[in-house]
Protein backbone atom coordinates (compact mmCIF):
# COMPACT_ATOMS: atom_id res chain seq x y z
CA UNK A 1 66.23 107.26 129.77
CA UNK A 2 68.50 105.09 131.46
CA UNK A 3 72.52 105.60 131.22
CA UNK A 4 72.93 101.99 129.91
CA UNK A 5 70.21 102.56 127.11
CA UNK A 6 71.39 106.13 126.19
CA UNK A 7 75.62 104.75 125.99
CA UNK A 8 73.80 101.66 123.85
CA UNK A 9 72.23 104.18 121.24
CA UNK A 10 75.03 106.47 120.94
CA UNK A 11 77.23 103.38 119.83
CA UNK A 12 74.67 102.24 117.56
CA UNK A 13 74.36 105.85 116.46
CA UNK A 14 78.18 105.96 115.81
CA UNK A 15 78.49 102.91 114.06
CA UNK A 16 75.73 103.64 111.54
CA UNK A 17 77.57 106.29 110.78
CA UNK A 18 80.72 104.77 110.54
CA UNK A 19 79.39 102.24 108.36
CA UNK A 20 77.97 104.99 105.76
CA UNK A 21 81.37 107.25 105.70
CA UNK A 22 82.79 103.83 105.10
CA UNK A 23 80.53 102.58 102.28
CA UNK A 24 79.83 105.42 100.20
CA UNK A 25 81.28 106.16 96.75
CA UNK A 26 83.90 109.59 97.41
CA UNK A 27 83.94 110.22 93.11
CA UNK A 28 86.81 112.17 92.10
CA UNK A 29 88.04 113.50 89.41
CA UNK A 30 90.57 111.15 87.12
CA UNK A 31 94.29 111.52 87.41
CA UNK A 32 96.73 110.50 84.22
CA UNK A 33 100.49 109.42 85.16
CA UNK A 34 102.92 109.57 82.23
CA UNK A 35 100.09 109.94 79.75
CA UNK A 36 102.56 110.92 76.92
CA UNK A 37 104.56 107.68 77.18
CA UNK A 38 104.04 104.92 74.78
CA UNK A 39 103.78 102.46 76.96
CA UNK A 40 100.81 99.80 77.76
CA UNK A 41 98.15 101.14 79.36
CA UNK A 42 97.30 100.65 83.63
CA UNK A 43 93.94 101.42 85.12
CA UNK A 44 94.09 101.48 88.61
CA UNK A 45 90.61 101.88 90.53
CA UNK A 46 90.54 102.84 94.06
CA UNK A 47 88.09 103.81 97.03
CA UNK A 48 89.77 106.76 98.71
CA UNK A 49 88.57 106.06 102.53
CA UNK A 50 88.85 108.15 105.43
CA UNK A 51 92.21 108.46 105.85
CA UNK A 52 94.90 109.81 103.80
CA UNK A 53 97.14 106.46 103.96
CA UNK A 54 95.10 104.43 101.00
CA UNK A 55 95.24 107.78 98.70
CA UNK A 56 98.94 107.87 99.37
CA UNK A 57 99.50 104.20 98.52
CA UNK A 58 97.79 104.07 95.59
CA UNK A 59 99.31 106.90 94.62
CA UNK A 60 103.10 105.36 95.35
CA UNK A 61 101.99 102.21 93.66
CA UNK A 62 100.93 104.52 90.59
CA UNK A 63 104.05 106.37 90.76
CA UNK A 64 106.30 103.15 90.56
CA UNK A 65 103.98 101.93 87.74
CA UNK A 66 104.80 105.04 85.24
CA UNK A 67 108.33 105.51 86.60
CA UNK A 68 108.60 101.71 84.65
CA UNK A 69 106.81 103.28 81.14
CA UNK A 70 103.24 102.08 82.10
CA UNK A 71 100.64 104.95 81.24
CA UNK A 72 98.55 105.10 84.42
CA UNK A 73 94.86 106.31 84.84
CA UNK A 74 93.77 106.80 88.32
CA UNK A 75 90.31 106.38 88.82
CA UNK A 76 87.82 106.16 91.88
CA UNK A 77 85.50 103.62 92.19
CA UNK A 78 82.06 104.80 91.37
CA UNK A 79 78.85 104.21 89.19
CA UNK A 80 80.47 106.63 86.88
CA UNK A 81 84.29 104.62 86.63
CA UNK A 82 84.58 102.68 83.43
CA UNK A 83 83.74 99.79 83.02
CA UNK A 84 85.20 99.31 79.52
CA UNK A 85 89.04 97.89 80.32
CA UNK A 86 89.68 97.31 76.52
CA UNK A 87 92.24 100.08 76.54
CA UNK A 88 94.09 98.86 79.67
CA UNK A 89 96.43 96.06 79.65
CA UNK A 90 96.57 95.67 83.52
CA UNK A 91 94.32 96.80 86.50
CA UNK A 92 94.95 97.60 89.68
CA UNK A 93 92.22 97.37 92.04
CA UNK A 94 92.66 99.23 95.48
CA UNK A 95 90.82 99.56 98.88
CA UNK A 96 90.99 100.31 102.69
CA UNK A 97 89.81 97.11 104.94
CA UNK A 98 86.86 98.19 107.13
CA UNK A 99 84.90 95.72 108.97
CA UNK A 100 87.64 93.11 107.39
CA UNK A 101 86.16 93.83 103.74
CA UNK A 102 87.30 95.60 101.10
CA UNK A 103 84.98 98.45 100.55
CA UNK A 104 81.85 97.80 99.01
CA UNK A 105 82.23 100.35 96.60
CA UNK A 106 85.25 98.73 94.88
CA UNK A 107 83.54 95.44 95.11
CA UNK A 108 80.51 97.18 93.24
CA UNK A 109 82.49 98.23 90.32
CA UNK A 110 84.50 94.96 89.84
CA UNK A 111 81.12 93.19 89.76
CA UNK A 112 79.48 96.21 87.50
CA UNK A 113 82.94 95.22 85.12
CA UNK A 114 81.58 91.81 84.69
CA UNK A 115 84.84 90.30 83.08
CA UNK A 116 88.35 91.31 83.68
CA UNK A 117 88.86 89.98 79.81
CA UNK A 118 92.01 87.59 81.48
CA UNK A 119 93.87 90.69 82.59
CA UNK A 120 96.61 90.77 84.77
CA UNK A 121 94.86 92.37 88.36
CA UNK A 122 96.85 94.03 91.15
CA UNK A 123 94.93 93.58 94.40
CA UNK A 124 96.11 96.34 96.87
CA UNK A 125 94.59 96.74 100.10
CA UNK A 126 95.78 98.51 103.25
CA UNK A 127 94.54 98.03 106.72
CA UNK A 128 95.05 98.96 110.42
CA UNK A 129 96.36 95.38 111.21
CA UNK A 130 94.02 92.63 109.55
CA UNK A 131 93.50 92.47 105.64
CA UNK A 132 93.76 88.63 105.16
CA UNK A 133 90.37 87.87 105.01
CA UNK A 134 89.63 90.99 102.93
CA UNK A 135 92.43 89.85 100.73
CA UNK A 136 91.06 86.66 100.27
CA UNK A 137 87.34 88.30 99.33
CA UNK A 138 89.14 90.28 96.30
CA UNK A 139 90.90 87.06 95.29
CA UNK A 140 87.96 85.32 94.84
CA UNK A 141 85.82 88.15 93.48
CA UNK A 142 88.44 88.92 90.27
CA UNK A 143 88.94 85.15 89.67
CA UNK A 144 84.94 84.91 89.51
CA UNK A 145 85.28 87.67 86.89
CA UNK A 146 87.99 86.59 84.93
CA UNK A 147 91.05 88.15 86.17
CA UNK A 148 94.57 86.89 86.61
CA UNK A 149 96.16 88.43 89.39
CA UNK A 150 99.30 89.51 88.85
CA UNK A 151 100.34 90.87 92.49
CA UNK A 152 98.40 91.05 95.71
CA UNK A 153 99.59 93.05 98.91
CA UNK A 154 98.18 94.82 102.01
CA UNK A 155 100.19 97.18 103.78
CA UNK A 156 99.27 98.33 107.13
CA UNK A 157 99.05 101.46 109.37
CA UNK A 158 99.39 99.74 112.70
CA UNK A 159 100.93 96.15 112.10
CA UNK A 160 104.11 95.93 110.75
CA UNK A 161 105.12 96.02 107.60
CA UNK A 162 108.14 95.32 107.62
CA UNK A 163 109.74 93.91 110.92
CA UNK A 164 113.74 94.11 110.80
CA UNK A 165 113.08 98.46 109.62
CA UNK A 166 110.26 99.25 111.57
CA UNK A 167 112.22 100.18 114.68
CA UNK A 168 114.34 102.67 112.65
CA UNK A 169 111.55 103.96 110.00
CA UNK A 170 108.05 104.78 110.75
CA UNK A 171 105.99 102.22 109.47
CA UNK A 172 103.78 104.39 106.68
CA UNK A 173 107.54 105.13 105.14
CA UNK A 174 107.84 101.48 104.66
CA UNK A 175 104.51 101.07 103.72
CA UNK A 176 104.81 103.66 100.76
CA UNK A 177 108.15 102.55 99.70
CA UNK A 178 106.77 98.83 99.57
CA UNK A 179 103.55 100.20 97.57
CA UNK A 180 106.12 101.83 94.76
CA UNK A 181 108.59 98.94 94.91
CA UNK A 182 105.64 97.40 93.84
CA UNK A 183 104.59 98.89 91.15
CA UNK A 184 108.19 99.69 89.89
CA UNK A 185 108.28 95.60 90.01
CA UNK A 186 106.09 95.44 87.10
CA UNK A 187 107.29 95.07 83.45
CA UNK A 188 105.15 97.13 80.88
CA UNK A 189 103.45 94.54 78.55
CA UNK A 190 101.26 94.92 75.66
């Protein structure tokens, strides 16, 4: 086998790969913020990726959601995630960018929802430096379904998310303080 031909197939080899760790559902078990309050209901649905940094976001976002009196479920996005929203009065749906999409299996479940019902929809994404297009996709894909988004944001590993700080904080400190600012921003409703 020639050098050229055996480089070519290992980098074939490593994207498929790549592509599956990317694609495939990671279930987890279901996480309940500040399920004693009395406050409307928040469903957020997320596809964990392979890093840490979306978990932690969501997470942040989730935090700033029930430190504002929402109840929050945390869900993954799977065949098994509800798809009855009648109990939530907002969702947040939430995804790394790979290959500038959100991940497919957050796409799956939005279209396995069918209709949103009219509910206010937090789009959260985060990305190594490019989620616009991705951004764009999940627009499209909850107003197709009924949804009213209420708040959209990517926040970034490697671009900046926040120029005049990021020579004094590290970047995934801004990025986590944006995500609960965020979700601190928004008003329980019923």
């Amino acid at each position: 086998m020639r050098p050229v031909t055996a480089i070519s197939l290992v980098v074939a080899l490593a994207a498929a790969v790549l592509i599956v760790l990317t694609e495939r559902e990671q279930p987890r078990p279901p996480e309940e913020l500040n399920a004693i309050a009395s406050g409307p209901a928040a469903l957020v649905v997320y596809h964990p990726g392979l890093s840490d940094f979306p978990d932690s976001v969501v997470r942040a976002f989730a935090g700033g959601l029930a430190e504002r009196g929402w109840r929050v479920r945390i869900e993954t996005a799977s065949r098994n995630t509800p798809v009855d929203l009648s109990q939530f009065q907002l969702v947040v749906l939430a995804s790394p960018v790979y290959w500038w999409m959100p991940a497919r299996p957050l796409t799956n479940y939005v279209r396995r929802v069918g209709d949103l019902g009219g509910r206010p929809t937090v789009v959260l994404l985060t990305a190594a430096g490019q989620g616009d297009r991705a951004l764009d996709v999940m627009r499209r894909l909850v107003e197709r379904r009924n949804g009213h988004i209420k708040r959209a944001l990517v926040l970034y590993t490697m671009r900046p998310n926040d120029e005049a700080r990021i020579s004094k904080v590290p970047n995934r400190t801004i990025a986590l303080e944006l995500a609960h600012a965020a979700g601190a921003a928004i008003p329980p409703s019923r």
